[in-house]
Protein backbone atom coordinates (compact mmCIF):
# COMPACT_ATOMS: atom_id res chain seq x y z
CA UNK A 1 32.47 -13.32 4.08
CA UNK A 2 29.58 -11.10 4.45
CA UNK A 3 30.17 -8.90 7.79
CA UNK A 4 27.27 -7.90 10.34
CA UNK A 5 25.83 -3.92 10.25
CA UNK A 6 27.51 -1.44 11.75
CA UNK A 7 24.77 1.08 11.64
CA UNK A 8 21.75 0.16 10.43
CA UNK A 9 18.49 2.34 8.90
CA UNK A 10 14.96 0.28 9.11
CA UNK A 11 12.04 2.28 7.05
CA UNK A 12 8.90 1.03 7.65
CA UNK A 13 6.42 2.17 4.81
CA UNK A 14 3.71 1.51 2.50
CA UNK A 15 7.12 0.50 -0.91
CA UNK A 16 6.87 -0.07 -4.31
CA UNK A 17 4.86 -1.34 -6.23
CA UNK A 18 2.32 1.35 -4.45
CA UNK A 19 1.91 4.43 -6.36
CA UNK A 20 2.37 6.54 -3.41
CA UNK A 21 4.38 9.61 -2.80
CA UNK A 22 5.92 7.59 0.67
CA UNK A 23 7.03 5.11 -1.95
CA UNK A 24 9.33 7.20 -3.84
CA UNK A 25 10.29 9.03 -0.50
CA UNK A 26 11.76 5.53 1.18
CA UNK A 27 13.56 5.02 -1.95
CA UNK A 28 15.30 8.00 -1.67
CA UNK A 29 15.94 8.36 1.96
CA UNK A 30 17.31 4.65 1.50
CA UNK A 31 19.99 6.11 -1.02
CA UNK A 32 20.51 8.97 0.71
CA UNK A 33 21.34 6.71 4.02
CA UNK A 34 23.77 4.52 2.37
CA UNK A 35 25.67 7.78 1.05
CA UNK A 36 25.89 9.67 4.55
CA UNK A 37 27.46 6.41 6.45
CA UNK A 38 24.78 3.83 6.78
CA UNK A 39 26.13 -0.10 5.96
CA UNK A 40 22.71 -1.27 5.75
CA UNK A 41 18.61 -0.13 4.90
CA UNK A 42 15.65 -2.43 5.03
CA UNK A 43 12.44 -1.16 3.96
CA UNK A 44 9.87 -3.14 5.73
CA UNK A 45 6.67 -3.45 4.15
CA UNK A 46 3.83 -5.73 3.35
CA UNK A 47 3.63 -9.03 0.90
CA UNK A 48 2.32 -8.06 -2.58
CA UNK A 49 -0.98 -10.21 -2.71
CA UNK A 50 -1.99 -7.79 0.80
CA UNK A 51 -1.10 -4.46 -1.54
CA UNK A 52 -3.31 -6.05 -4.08
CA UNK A 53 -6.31 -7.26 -2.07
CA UNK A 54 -6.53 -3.84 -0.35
CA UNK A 55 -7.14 -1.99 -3.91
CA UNK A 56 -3.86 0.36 -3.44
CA UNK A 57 -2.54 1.85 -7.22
CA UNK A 58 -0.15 -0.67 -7.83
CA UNK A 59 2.49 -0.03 -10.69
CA UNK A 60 3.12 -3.39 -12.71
CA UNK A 61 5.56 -5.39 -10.54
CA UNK A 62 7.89 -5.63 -13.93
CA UNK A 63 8.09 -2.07 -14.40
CA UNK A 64 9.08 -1.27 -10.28
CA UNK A 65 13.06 -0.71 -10.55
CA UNK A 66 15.61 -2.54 -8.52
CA UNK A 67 16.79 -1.27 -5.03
CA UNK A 68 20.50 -0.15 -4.95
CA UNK A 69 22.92 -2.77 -3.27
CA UNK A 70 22.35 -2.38 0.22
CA UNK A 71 18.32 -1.78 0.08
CA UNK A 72 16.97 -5.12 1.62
CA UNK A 73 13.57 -4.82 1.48
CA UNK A 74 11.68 -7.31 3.32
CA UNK A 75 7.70 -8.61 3.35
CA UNK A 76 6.91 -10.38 6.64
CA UNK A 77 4.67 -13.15 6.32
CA UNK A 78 1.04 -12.82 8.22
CA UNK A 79 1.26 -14.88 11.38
CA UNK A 80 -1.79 -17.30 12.37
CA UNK A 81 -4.49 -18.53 9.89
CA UNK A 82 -7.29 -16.89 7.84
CA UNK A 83 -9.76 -16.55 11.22
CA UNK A 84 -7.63 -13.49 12.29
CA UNK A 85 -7.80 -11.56 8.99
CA UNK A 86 -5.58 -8.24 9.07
CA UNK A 87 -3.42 -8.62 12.00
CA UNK A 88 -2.08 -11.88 10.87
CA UNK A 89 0.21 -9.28 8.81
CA UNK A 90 0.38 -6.53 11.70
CA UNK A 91 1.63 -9.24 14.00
CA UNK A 92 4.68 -10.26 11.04
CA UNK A 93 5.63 -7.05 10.72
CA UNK A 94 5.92 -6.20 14.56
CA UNK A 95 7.85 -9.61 14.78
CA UNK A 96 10.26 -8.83 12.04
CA UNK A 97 10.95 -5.63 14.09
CA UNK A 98 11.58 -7.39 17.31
CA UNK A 99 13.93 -9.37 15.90
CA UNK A 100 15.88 -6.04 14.26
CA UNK A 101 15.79 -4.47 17.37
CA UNK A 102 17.45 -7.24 19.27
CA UNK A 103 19.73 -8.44 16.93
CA UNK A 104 22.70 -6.24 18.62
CA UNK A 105 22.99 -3.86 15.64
CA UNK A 106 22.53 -0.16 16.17
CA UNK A 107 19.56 0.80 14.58
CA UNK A 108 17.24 4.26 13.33
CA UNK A 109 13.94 3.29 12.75
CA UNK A 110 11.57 5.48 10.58
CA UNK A 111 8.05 5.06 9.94
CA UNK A 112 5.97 6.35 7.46
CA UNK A 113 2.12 6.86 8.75
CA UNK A 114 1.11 6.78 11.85
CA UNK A 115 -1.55 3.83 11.16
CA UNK A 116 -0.24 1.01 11.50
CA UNK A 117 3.74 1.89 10.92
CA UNK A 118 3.78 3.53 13.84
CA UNK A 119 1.68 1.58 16.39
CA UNK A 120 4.02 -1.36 15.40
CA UNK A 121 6.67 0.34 15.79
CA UNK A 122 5.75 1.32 19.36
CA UNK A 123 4.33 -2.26 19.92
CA UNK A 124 7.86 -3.96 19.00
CA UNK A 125 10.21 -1.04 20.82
CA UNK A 126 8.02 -2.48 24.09
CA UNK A 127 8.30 -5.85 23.44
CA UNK A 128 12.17 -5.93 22.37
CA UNK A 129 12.35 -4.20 26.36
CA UNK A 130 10.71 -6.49 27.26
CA UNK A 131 13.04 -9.77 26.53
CA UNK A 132 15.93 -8.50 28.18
CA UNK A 133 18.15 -8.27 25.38
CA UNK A 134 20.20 -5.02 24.98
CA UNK A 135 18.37 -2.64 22.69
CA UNK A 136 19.84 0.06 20.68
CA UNK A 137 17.11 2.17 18.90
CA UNK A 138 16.07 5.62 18.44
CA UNK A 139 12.87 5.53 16.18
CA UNK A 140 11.37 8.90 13.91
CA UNK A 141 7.81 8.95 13.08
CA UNK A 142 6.51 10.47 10.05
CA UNK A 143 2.90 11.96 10.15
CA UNK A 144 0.96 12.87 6.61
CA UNK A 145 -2.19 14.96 6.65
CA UNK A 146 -4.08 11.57 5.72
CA UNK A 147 -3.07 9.93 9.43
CA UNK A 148 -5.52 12.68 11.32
CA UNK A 149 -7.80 13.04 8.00
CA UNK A 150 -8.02 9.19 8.05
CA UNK A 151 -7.60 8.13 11.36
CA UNK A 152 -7.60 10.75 13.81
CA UNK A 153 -10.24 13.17 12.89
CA UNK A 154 -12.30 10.70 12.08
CA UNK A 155 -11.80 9.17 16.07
CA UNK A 156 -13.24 12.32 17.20
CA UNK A 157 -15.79 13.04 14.50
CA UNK A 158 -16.99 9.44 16.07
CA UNK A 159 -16.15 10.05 19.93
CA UNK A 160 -13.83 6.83 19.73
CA UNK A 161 -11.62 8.22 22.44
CA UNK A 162 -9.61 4.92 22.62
CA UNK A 163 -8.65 4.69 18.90
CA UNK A 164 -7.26 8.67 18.79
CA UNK A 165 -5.48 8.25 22.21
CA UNK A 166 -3.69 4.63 20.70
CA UNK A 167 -2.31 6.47 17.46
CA UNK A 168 -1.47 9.93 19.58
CA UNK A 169 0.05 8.03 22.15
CA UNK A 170 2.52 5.76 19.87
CA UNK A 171 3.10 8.84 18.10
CA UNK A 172 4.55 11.01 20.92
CA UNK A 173 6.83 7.63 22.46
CA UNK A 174 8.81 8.07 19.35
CA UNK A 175 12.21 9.82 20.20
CA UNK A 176 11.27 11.94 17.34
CA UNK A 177 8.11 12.94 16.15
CA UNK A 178 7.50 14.87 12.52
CA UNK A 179 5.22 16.16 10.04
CA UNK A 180 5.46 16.32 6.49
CA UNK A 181 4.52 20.47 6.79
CA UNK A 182 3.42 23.09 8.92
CA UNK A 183 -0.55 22.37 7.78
CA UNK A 184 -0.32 18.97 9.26
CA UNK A 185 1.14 19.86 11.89
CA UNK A 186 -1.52 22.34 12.69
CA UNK A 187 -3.67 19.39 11.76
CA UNK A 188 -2.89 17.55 14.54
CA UNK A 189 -2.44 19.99 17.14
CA UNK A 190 -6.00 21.36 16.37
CA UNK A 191 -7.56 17.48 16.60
CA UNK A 192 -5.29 16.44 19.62
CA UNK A 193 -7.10 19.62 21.33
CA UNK A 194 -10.53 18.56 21.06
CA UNK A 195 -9.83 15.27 22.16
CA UNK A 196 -8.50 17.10 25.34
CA UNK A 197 -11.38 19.39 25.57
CA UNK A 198 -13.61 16.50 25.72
CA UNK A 199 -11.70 13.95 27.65
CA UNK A 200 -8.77 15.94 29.69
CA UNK A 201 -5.95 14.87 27.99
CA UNK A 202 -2.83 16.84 27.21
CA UNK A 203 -1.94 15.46 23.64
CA UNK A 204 -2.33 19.06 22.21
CA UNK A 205 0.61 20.52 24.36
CA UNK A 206 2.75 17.30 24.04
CA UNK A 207 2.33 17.53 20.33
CA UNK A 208 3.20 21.15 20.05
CA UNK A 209 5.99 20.99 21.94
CA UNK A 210 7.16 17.49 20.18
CA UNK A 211 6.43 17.87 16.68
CA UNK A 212 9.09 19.10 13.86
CA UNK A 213 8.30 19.35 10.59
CA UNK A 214 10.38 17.08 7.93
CA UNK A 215 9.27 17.49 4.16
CA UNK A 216 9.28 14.80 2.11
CA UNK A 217 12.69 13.44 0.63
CA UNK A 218 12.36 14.17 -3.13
CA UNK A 219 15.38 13.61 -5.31
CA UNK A 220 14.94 16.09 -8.06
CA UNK A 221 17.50 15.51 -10.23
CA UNK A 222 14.65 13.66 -12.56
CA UNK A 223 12.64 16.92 -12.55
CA UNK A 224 16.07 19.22 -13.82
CA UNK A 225 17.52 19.72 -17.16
CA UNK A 226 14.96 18.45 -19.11
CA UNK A 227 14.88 18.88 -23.11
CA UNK A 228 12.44 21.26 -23.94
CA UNK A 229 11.23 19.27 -27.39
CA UNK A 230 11.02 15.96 -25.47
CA UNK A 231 9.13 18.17 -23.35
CA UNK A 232 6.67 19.54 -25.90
CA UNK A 233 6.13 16.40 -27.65
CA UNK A 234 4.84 14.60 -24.30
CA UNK A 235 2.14 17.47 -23.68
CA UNK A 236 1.36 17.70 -27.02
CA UNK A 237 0.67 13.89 -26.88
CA UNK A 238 -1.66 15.09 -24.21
CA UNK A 239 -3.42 17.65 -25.83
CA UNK A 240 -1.74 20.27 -23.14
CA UNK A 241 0.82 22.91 -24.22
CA UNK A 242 3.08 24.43 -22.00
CA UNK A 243 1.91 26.48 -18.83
CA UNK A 244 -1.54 26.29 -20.43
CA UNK A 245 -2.82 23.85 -17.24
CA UNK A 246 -2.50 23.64 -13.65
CA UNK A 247 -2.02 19.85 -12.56
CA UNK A 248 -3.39 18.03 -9.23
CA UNK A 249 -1.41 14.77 -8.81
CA UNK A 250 -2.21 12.56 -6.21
CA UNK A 251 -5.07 10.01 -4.77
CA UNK A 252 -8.25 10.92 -5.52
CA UNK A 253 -10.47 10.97 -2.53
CA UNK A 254 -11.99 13.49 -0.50
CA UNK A 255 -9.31 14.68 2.47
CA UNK A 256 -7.25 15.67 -0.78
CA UNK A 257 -9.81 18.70 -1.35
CA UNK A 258 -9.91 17.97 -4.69
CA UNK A 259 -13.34 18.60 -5.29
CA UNK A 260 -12.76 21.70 -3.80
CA UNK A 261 -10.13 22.36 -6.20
CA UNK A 262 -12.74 21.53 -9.05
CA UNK A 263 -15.27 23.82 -7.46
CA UNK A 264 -12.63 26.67 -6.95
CA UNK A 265 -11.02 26.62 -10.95
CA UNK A 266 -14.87 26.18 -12.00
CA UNK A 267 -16.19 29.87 -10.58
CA UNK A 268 -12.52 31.11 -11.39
CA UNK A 269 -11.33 33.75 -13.94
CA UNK A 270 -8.43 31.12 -15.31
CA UNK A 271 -10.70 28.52 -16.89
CA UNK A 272 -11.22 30.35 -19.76
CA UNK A 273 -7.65 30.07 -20.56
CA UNK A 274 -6.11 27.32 -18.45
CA UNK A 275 -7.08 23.53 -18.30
CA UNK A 276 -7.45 21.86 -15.03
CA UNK A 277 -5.91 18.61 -14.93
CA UNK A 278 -6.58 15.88 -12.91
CA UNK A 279 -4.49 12.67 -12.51
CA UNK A 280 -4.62 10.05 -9.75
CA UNK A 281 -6.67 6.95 -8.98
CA UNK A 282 -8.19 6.54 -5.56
CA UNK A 283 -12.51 6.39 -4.21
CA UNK A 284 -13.50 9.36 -6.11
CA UNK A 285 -12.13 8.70 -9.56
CA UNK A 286 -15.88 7.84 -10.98
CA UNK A 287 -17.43 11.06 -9.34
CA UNK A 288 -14.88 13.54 -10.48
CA UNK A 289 -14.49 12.32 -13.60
CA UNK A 290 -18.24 13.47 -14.57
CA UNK A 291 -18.21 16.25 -11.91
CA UNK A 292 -16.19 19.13 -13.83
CA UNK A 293 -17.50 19.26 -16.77
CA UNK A 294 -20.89 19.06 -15.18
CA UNK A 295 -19.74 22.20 -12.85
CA UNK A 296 -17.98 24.06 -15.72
CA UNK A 297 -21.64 24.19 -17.77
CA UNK A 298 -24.03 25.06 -14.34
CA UNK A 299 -21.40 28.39 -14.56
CA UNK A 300 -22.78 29.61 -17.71
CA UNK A 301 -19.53 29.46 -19.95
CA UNK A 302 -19.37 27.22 -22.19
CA UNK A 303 -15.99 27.89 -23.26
CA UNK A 304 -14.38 26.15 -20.25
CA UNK A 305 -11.70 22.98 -20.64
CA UNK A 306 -11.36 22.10 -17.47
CA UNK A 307 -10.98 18.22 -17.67
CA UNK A 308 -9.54 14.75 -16.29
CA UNK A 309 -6.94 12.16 -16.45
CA UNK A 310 -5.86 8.92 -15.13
CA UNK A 311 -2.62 8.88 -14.04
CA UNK A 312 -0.30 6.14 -15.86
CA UNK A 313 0.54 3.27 -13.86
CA UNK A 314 3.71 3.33 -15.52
């Protein structure tokens, strides 16, 4: 006899088989739930072919590792036909979290991004209200830099005042709001304020006053004791030795500031000794993977060994 939740965690996040750093963080704050009390986690997230058609890094589905006994992790189906083209899946995954909201089971909701997690997160905690059935919910949202890189800074940069008042606002009716570090924080106090200079809002206070910062939930353990030969052999394999490189890991596009990074190690004293190593897949793989070389030789040294990687999708 299987018995009903007591207490219940919902993530809803961008999961495996993404190569994303929000990936690894559900896992672990799934494990991590079922340890301090929780009987049950579902990570809600989208159906495979979507991750695939949207050009996401996308590990090989047989090489993604099996959830711990207790993870359900669940892919809403799109709702309507092919004439309503992405919120066919918005409108599955809002439905899925009516019906956990309503369901009688105490729930914590967390949501990773602001666009869409969290507007659907908003949008169900409304509707579930709405149908008169007893609700018991307190929802987190999680903010990364790339929701006001992305999203928000890019409302204002446009003047699309209705777009960066929908995310802000869904944000702030969360019973807790974070952000993945003081800089995005700042981030999104700095943006909410000159959509309130321009329109007379008061997002910038609210999200002062609101916003706590949460960093990401890393479990380490894979990152301690490791063998130092093992070690060797897997940078020699890469032509690196140890703390001969510095490493930038993560999607390659713009709002990471990783040409910036290029530009930076390029004109610095290091390069001579130091290589620059870049791995990650993302919009500016093709430009960056010309671009250092072709800024290490307009400095004038040709000595330098700054150079790029693609990160395994292993």
């Amino acid at each position: 006899m299987i018995l009903p939740a007591a207490h219940r965690l919902v993530i809803v996040v961008r999961a495996d088989p993404v190569i994303c750093g929000h990936s690894g963080e559900a896992r672990n704050l799934a494990e991590a739930a079922l340890d301090r009390g929780f009987d049950e986690v579902r990570i809600l997230t989208w159906p495979i072919d979507r991750l695939e058609a949207a050009g996401l890094p996308l590990k090989p589905l047989d090489r993604v590792l099996p959830y711990r006994e207790g993870i359900v992790v669940e892919r809403p189906a799109p709702v309507g036909d092919y004439k309503v083209p992405d919120g066919r899946y918005l409108a599955g995954l809002t439905g899925r979290l009516v019906e956990l909201f309503t369901d009688g089971v105490p729930t914590v909701c967390l949501s990773l991004y602001l666009s869409p997690h969290t507007i659907a997160v908003a949008d169900a905690v409304r509707v579930a209200h709405d149908t008169g059935l007893p609700v018991n919910v307190i929802t987190i949202a999680e903010a990364v830099g790339s929701d006001v890189t992305n999203v928000v800074r890019a409302c204002v940069a446009e003047d699309r005042f209705g777009a960066a008042a929908h995310v802000l606002s869904s944000y702030l009716s969360q019973d807790v709001c974070l952000a993945v570090s003081q800089y995005t924080r700042e981030l999104i106090v700095a943006e909410a304020g000159q959509i309130d200079a321009k329109h007379g809002t008061d997002f910038a206070r609210r999200c002062r006053e609101r916003i706590a910062i949460s960093y990401p939930a890393v479990d380490t353990t894979a990152y301690l004791n490791l063998d130092d030969a093992e070690l060797s052999a897997h940078l020699a394999r890469r032509g690196l030795e140890r703390d001969g490189y510095v490493l930038f890991l993560s999607r390659l596009a713009r709002a990471k500031g990783v040409d910036d990074l290029v530009a930076g190690f390029a004109a610095s004293g290091v390069r001579d000794r130091l290589r620059l190593v870049i791995a990650g897949r993302g919009p500016a793989e093709a430009e960056l993977r010309g671009s250092p070389r072709r800024r290490g030789s307009a400095s004038g040294s040709s000595s330098s060994t700054t150079s790029t990687t693609r990160r395994s999708r292993t």
